[in-house]
N, C-alpha and C. Protein backbone atom coordinates (compact mmCIF):
# COMPACT_ATOMS: atom_id res chain seq x y z
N UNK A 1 0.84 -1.20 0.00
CA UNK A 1 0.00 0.00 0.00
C UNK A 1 0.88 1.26 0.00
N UNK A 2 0.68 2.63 -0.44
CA UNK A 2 1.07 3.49 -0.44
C UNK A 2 0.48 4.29 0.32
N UNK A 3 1.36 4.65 1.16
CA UNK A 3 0.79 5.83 2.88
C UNK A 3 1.11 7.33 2.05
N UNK A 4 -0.34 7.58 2.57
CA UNK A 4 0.20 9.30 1.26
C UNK A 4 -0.51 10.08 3.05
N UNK A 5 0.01 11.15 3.31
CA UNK A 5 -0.33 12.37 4.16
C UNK A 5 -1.07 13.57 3.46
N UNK A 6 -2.19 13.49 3.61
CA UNK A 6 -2.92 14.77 2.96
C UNK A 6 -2.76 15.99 3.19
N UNK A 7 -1.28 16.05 4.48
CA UNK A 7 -0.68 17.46 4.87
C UNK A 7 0.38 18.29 3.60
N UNK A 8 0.71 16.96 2.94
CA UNK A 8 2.16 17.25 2.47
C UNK A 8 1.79 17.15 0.52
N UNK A 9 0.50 17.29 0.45
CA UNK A 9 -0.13 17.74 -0.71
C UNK A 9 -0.68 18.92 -1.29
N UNK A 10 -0.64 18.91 -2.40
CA UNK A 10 -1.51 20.61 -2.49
C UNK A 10 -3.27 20.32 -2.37
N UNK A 11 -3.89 20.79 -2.81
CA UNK A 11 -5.66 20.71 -2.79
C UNK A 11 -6.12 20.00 -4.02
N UNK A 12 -5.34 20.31 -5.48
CA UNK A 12 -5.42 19.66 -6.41
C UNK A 12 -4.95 17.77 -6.38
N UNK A 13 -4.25 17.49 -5.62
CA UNK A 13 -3.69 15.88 -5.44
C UNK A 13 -4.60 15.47 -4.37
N UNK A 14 -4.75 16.42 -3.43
CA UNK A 14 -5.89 15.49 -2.63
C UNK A 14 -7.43 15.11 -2.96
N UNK A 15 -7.41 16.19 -3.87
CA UNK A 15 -9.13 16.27 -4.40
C UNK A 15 -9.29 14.98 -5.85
N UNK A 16 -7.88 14.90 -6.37
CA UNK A 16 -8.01 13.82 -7.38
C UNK A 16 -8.09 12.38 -6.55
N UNK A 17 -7.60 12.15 -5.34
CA UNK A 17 -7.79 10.86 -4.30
C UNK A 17 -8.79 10.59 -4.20
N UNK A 18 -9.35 11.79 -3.77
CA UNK A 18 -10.96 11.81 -3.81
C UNK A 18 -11.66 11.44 -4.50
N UNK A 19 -11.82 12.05 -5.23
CA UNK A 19 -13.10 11.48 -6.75
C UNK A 19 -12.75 10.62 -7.14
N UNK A 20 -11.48 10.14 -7.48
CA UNK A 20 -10.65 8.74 -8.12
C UNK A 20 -11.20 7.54 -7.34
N UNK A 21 -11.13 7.82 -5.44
CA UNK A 21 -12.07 7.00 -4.84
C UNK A 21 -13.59 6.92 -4.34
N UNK A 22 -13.85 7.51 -4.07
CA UNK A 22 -15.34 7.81 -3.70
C UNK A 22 -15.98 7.68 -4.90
N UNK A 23 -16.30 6.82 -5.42
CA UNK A 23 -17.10 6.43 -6.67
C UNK A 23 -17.60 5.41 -6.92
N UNK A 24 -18.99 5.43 -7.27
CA UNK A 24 -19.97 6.45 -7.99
C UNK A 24 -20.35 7.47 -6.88
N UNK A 25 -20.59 8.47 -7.35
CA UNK A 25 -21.14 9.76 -6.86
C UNK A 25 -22.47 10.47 -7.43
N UNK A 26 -23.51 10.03 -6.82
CA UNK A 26 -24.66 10.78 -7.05
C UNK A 26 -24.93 12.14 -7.53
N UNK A 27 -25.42 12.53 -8.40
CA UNK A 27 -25.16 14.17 -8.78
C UNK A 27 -26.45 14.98 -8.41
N UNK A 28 -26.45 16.06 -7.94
CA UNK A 28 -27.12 16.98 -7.56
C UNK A 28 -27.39 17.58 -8.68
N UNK A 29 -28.73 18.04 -9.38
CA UNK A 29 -28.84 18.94 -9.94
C UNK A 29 -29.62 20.07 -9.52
N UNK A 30 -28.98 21.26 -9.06
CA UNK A 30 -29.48 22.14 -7.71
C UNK A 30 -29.91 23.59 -8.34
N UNK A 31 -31.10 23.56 -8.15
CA UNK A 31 -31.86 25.28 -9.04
C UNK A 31 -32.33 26.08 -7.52
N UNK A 32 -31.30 27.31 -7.67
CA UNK A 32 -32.03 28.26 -6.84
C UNK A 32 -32.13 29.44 -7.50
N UNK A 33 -32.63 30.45 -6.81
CA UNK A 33 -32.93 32.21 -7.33
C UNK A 33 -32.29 32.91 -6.57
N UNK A 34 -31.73 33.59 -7.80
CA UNK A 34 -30.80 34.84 -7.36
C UNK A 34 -31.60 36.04 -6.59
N UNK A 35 -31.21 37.13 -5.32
CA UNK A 35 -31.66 38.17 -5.20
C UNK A 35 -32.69 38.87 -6.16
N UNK A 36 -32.08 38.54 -7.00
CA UNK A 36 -32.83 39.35 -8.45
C UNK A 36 -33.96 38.64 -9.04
N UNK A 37 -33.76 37.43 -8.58
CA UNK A 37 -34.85 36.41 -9.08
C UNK A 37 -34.66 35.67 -10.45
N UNK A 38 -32.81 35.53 -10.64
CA UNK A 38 -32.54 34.86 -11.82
C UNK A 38 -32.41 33.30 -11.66
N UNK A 39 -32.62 32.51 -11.86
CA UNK A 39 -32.85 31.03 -11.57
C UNK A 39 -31.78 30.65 -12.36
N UNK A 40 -30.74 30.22 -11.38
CA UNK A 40 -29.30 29.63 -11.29
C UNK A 40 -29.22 28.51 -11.02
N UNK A 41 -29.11 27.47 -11.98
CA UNK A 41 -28.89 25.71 -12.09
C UNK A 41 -27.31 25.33 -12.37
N UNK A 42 -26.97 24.26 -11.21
CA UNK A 42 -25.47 24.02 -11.37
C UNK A 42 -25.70 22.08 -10.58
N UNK A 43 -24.95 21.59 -11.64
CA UNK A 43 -24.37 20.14 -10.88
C UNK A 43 -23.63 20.34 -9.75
N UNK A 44 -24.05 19.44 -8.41
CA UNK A 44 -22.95 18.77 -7.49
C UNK A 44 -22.52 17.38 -7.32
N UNK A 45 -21.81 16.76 -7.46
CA UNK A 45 -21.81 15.36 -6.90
C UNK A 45 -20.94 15.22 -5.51
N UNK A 46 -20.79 16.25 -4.74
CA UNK A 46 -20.76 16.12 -3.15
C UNK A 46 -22.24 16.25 -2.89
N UNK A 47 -22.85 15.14 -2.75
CA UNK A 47 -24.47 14.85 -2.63
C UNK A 47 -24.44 13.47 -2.10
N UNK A 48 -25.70 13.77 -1.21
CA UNK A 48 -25.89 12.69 -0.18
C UNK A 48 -27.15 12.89 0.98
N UNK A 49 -27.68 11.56 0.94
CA UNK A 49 -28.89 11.71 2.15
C UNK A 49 -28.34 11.53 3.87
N UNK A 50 -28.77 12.65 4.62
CA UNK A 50 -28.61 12.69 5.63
C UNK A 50 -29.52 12.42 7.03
N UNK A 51 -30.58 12.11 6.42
CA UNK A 51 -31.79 11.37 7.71
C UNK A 51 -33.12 11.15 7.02
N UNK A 52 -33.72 10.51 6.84
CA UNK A 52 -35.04 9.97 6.13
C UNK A 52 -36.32 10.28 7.55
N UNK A 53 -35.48 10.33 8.59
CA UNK A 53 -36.66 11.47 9.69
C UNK A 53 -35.91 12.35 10.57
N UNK A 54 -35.97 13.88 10.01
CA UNK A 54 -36.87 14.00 8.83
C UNK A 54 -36.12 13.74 8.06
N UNK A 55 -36.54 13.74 6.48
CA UNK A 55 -36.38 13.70 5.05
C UNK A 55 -34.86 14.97 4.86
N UNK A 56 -33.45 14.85 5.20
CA UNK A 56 -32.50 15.86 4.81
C UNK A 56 -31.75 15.28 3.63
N UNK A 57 -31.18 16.23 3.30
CA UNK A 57 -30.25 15.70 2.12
C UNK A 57 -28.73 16.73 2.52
N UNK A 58 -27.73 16.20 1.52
CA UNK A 58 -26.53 17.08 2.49
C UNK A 58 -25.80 17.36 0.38
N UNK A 59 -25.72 18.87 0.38
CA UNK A 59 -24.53 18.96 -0.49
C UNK A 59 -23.75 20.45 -0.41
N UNK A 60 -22.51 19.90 -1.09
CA UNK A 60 -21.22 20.36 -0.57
C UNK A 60 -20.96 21.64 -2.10
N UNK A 61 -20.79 22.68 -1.58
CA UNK A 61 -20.82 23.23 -2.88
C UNK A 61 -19.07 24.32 -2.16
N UNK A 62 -18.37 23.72 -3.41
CA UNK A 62 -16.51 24.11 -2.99
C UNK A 62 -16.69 25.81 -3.91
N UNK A 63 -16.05 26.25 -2.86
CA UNK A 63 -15.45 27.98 -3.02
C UNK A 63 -14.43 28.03 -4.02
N UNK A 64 -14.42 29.58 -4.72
CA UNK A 64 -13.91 29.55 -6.12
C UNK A 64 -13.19 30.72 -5.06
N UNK A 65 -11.59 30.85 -5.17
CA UNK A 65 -10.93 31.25 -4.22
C UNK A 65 -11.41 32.21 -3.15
N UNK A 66 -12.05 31.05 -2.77
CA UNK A 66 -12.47 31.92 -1.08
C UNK A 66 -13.98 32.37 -0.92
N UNK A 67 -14.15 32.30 -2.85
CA UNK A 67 -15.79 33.46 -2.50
C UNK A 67 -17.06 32.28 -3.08
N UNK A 68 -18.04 32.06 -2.13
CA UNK A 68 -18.75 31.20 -2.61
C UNK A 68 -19.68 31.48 -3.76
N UNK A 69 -20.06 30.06 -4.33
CA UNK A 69 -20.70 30.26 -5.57
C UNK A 69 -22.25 30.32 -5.13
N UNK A 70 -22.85 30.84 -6.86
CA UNK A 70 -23.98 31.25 -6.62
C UNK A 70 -25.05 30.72 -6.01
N UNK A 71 -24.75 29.06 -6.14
CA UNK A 71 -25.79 27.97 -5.35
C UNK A 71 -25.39 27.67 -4.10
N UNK A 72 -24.83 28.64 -3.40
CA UNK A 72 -24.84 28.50 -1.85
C UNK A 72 -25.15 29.35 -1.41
N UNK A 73 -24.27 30.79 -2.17
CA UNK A 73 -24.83 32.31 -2.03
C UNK A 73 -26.47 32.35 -2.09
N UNK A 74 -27.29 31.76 -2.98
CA UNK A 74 -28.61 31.86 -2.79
C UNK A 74 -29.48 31.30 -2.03
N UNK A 75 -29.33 29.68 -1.78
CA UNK A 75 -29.71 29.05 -0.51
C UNK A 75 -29.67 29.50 0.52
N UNK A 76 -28.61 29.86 0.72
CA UNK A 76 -28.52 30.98 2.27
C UNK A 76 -29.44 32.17 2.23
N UNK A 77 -29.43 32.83 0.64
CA UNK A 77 -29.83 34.24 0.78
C UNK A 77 -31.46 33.79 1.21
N UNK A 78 -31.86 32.85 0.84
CA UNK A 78 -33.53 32.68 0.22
C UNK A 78 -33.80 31.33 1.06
N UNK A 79 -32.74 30.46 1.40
CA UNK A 79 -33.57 29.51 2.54
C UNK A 79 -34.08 28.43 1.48
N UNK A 80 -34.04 28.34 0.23
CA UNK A 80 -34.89 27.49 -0.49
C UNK A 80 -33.93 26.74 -1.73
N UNK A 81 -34.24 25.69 -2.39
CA UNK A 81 -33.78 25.11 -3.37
C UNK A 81 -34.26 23.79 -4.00
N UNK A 82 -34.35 23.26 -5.72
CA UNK A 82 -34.90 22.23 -5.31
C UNK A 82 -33.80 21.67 -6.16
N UNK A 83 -33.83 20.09 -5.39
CA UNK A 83 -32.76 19.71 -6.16
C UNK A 83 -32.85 18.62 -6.79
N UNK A 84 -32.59 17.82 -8.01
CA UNK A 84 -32.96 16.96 -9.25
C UNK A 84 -31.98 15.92 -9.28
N UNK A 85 -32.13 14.36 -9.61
CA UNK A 85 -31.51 13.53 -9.92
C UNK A 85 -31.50 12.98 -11.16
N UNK A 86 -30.12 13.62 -11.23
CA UNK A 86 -29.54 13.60 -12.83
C UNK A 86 -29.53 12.35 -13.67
N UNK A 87 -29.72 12.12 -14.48
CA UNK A 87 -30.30 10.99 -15.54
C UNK A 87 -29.71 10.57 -16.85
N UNK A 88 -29.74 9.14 -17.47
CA UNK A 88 -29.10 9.52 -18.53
C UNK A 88 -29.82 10.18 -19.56
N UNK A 89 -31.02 10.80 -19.51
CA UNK A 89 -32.06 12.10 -20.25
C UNK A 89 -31.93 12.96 -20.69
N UNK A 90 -30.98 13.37 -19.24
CA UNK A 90 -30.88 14.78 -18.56
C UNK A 90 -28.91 15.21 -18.54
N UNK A 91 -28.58 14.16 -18.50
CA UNK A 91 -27.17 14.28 -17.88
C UNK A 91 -26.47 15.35 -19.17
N UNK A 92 -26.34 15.16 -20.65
CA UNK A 92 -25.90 16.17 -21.12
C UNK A 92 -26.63 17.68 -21.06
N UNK A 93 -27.60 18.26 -20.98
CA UNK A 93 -28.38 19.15 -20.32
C UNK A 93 -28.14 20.01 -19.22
N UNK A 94 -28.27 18.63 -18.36
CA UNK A 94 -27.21 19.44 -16.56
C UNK A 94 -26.23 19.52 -17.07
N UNK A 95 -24.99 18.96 -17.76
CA UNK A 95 -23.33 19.52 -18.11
C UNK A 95 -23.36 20.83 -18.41
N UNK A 96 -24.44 21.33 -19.27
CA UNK A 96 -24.07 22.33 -19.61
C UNK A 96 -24.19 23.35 -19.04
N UNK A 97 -24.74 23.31 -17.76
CA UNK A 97 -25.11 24.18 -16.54
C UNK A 97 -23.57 24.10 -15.70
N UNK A 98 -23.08 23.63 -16.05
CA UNK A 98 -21.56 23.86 -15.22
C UNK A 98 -20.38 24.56 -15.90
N UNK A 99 -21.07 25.53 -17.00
CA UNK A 99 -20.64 26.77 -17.52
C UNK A 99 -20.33 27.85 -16.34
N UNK A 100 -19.48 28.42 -16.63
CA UNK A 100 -18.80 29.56 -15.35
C UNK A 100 -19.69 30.38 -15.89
N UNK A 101 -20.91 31.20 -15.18
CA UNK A 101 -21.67 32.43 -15.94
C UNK A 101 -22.01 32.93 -14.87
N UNK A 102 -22.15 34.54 -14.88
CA UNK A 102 -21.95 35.57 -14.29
C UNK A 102 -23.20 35.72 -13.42
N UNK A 103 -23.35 36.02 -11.95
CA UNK A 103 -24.58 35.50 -11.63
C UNK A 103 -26.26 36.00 -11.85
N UNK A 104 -25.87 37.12 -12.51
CA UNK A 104 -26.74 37.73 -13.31
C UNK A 104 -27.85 36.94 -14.97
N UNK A 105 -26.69 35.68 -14.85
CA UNK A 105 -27.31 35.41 -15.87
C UNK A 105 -27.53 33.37 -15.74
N UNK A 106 -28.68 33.18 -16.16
CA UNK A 106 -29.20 31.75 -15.83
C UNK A 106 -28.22 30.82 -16.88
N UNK A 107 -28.42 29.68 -16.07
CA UNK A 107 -27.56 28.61 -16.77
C UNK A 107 -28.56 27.89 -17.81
N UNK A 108 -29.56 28.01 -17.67
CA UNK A 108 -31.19 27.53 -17.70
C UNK A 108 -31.22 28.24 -19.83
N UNK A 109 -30.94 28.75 -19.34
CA UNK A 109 -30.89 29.14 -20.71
C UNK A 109 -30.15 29.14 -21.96
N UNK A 110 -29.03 28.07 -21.39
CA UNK A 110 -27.81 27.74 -22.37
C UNK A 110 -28.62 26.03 -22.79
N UNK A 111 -29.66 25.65 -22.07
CA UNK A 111 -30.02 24.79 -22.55
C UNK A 111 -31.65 24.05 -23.03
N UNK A 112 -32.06 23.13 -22.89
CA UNK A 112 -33.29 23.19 -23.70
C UNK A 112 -34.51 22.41 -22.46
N UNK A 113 -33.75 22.71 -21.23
CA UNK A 113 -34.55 22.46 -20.00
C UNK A 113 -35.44 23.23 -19.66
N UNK A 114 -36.38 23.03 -19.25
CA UNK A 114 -37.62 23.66 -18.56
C UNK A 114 -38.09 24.02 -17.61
N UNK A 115 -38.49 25.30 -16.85
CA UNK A 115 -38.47 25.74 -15.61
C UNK A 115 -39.97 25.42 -15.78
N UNK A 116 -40.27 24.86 -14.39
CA UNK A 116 -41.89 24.34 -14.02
C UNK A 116 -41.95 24.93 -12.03
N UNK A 117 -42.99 25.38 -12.08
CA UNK A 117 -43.33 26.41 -11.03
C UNK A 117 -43.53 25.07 -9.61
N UNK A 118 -42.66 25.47 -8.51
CA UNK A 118 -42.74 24.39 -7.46
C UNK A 118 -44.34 24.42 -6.25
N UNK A 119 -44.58 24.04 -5.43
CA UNK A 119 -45.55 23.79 -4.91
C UNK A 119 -45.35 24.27 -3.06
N UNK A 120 -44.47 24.21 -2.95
CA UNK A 120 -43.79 24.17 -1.39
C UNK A 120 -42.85 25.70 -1.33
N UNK A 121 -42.19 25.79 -2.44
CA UNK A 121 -40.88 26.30 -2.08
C UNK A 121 -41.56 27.38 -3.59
N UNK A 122 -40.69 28.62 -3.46
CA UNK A 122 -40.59 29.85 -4.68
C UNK A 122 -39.78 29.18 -5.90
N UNK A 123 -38.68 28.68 -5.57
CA UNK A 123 -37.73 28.19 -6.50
C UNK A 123 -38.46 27.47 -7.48
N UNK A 124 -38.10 27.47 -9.04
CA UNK A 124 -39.10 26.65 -9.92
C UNK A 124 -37.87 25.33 -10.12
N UNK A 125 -38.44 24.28 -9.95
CA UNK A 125 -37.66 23.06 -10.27
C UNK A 125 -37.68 22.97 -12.07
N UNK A 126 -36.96 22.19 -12.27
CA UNK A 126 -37.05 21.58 -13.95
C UNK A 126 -37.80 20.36 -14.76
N UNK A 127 -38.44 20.49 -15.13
CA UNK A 127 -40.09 19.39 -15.85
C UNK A 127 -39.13 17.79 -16.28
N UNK A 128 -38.04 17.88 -16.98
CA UNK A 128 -37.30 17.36 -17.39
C UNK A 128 -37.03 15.90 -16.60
N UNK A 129 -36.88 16.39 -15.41
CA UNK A 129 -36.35 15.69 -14.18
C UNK A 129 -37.13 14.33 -13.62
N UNK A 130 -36.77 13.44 -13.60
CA UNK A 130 -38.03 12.35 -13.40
C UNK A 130 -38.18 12.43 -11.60
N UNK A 131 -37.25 12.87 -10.93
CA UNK A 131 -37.04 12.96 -9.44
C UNK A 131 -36.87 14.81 -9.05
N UNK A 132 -37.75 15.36 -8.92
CA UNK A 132 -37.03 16.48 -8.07
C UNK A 132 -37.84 16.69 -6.44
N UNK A 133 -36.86 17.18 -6.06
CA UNK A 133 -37.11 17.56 -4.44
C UNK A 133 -36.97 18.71 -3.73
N UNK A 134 -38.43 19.82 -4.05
CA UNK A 134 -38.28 21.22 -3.09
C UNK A 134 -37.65 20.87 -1.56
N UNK A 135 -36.75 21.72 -1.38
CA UNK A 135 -36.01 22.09 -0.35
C UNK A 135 -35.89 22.73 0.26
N UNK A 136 -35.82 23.55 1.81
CA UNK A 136 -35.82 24.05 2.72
C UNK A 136 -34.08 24.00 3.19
N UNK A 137 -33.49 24.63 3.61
CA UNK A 137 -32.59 25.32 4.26
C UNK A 137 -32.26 25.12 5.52
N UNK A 138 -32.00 24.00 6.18
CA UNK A 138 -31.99 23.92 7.49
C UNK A 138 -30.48 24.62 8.16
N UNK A 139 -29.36 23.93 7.73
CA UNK A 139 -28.08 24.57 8.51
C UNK A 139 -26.88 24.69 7.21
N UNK A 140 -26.33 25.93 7.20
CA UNK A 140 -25.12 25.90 6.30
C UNK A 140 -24.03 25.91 7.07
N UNK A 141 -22.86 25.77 6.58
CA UNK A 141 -21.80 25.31 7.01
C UNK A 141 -20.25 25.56 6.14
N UNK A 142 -19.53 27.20 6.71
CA UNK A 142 -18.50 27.15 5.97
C UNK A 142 -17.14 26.21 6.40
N UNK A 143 -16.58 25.65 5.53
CA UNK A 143 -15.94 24.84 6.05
C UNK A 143 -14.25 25.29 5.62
N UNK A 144 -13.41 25.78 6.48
CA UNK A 144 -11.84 26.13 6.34
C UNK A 144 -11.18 24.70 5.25
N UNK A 145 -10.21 25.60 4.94
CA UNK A 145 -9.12 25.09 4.93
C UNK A 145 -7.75 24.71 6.01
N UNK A 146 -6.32 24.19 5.06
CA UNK A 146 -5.37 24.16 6.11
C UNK A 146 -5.12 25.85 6.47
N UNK A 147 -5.58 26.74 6.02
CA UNK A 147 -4.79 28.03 6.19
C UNK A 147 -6.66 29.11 6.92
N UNK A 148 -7.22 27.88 7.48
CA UNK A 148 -8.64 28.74 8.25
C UNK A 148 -9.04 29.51 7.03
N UNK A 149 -8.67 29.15 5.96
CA UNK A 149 -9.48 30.35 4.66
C UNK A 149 -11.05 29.51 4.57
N UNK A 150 -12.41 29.85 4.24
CA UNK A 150 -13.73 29.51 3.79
C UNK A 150 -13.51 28.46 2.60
N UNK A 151 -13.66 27.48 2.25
CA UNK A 151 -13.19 26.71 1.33
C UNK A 151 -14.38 25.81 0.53
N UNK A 152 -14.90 25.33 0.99
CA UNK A 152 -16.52 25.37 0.71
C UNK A 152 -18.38 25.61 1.63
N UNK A 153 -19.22 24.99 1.35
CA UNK A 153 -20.18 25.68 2.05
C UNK A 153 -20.93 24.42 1.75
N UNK A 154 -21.03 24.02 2.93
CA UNK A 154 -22.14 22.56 3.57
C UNK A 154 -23.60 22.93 3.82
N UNK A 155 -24.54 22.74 2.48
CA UNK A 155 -25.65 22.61 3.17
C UNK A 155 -26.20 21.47 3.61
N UNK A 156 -27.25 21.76 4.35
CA UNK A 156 -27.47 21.04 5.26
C UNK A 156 -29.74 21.13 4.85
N UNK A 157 -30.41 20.19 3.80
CA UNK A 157 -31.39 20.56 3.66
C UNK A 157 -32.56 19.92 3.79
N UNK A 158 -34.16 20.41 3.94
CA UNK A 158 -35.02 19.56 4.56
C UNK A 158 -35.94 19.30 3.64
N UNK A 159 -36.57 17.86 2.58
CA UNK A 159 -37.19 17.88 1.39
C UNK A 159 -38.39 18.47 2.22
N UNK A 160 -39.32 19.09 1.54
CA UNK A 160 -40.93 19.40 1.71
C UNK A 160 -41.66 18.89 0.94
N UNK A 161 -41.38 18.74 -0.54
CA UNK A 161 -41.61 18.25 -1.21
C UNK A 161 -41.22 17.26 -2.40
N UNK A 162 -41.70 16.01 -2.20
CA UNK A 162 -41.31 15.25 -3.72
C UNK A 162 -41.88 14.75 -4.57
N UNK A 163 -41.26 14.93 -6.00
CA UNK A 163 -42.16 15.02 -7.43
C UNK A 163 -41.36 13.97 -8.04
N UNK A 164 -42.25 12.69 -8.56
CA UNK A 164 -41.74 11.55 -8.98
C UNK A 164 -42.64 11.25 -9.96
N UNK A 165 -41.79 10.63 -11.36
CA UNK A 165 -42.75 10.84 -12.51
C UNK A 165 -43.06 9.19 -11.97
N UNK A 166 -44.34 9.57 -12.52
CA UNK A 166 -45.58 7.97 -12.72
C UNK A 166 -44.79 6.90 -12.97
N UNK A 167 -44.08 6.58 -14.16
CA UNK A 167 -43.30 5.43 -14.47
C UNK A 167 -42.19 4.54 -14.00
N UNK A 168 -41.73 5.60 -12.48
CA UNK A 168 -40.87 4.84 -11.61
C UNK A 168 -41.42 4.62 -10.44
N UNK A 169 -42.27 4.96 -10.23
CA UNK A 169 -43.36 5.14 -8.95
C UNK A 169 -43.99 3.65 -9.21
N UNK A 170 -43.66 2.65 -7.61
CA UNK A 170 -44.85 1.68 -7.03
C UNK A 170 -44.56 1.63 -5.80
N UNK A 171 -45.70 1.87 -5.59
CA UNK A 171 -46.10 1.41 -4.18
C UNK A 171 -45.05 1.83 -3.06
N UNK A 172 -44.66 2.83 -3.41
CA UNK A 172 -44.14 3.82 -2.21
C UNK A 172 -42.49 3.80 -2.59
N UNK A 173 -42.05 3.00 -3.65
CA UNK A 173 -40.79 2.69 -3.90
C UNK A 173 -40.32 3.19 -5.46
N UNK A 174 -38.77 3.68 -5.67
CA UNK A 174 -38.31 4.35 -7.07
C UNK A 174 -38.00 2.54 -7.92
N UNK A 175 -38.00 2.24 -8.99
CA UNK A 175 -37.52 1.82 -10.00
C UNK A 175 -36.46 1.96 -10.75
N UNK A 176 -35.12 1.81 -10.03
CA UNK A 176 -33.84 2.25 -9.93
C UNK A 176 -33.37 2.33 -11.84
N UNK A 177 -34.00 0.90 -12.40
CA UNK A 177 -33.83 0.60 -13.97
C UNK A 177 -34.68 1.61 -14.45
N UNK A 178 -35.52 2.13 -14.17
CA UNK A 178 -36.61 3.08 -15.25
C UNK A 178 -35.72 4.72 -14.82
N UNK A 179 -35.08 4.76 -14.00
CA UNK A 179 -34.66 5.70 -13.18
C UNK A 179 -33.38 5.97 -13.99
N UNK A 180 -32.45 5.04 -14.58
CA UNK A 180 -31.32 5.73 -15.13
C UNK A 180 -30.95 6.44 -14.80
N UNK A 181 -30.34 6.50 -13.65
CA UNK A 181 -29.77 7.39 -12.83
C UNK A 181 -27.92 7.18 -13.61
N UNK A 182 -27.66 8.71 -13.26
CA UNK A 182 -25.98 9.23 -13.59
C UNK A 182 -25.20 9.18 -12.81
N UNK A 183 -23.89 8.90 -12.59
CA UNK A 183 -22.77 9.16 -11.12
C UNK A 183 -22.00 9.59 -11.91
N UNK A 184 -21.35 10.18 -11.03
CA UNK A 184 -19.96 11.13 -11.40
C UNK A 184 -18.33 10.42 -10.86
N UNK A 185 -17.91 10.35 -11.76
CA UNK A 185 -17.08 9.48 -11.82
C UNK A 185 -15.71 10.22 -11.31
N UNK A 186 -14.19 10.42 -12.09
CA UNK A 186 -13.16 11.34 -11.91
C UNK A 186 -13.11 11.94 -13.56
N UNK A 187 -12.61 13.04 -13.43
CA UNK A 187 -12.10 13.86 -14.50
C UNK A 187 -13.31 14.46 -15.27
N UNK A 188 -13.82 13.85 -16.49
CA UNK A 188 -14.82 13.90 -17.55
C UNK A 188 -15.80 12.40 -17.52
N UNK A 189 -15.55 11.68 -16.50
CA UNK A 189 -16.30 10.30 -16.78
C UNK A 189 -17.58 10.52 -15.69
N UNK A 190 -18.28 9.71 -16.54
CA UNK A 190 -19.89 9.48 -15.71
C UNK A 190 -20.15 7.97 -15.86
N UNK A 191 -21.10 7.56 -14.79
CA UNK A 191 -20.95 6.07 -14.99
C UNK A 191 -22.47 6.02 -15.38
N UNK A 192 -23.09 5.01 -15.95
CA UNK A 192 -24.77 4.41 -15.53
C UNK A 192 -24.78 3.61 -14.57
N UNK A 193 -25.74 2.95 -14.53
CA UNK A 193 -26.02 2.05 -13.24
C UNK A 193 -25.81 1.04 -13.26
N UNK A 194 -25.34 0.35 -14.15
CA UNK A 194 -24.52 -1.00 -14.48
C UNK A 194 -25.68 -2.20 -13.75
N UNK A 195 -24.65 -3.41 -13.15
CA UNK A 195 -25.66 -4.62 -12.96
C UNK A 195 -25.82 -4.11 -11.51
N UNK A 196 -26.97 -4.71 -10.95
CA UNK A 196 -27.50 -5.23 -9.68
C UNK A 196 -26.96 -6.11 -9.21
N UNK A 197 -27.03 -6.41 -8.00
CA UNK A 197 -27.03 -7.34 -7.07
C UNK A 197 -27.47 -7.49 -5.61
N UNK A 198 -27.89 -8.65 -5.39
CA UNK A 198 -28.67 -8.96 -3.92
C UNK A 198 -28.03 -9.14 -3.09
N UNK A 199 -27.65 -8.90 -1.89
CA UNK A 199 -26.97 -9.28 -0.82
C UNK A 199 -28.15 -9.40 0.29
N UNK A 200 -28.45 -10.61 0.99
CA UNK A 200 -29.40 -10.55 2.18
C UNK A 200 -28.77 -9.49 3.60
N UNK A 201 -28.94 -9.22 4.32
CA UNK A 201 -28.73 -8.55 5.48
C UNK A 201 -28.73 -9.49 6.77
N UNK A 202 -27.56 -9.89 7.92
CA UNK A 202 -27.56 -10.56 8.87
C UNK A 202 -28.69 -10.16 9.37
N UNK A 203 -29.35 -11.50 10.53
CA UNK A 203 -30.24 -10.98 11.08
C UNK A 203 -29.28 -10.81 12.48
């Protein structure tokens, strides 16, 4: 085995450890509104469920030297967000929302996705989406670096609402195969959902 110290690295070698291991990675596709009321869509795959009671979800959105981006800046500003599970439908669509654009101006509009008005929350989710989930704002979280600088911003969020298209929907459960769900892999790679398998659970 190779003993590596994550002291004696820069941010770029530790963050490739990362994604290289932690994989598959679930992707966030996260729409909030700007101050202004511009509806700002960006991928995360620091995404993850954090308690089913209640209903939280947890994603990690990393600082562009020091100053956070617009999908944390607005969650905080507005308390609200809804967030989408990316697809193979959808997955070139969301890429293109991970254009660097000025926050004045929507990502929403570099592509051929659809803003559809939410039920719970102000934020409009995207029609596109076979899974989305209005969101609430429970706790953010700036998180340092080695040098105490702000480095990214942990939310911390509570579903209110969830919108699940008909065709993966039974009986209280998703249809993981109709679901084609996306992970985020390292570099430029995305995975599908490849084979299944059963494992029973000790009793």
């Amino acid at each position: 085995m190779i003993s590596i110290d994550p002291k004696v690295q820069d941010e770029r070698d530790n963050y490739k450890l990362l994604i290289g291991s932690v994989v598959p990675r679930p992707i966030a596709f996260v729409t909030t509104l700007s101050a202004d009321g511009v509806l700002n869509a960006a991928p995360f795959s620091y995404f993850s469920i954090v308690s089913s009671n209640p209903p939280m979800l947890s994603v990690s959105v990393q600082r562009k030297n020091g100053i956070a981006k617009d999908t944390a800046r607005n969650a905080m500003l507005k308390g609200e967000l809804v967030i989408h599970i990316v697809d193979e439908d959808n997955v070139a669509a969301v890429n293109e929302t991970a254009a660097n654009l000025l926050p004045h101006e929507s990502e929403i509009e570099r592509t051929n996705l659809t803003p559809v008005a939410s039920e719970a929350v102000a934020v409009p989710g995207i029609q596109e989406s076979k899974i989305r989930m209005e969101c609430v704002l429970e706790q953010a979280f700036a998180l340092n670096d080695a040098e105490q600088r702000p480095a990214a911003d942990l939310l911390i969020v509570r579903v209110v609402r969830f919108h699940v298209s008909e065709e993966l929907y039974e009986k209280g459960r998703i249809d993981a195969a109709k679901l084609k769900p996306v992970s985020r892999m390292a570099g430029n790679i995305y995975a599908a959902l490849g084979d299944m398998f059963t494992i029973e659970r000790p009793l």
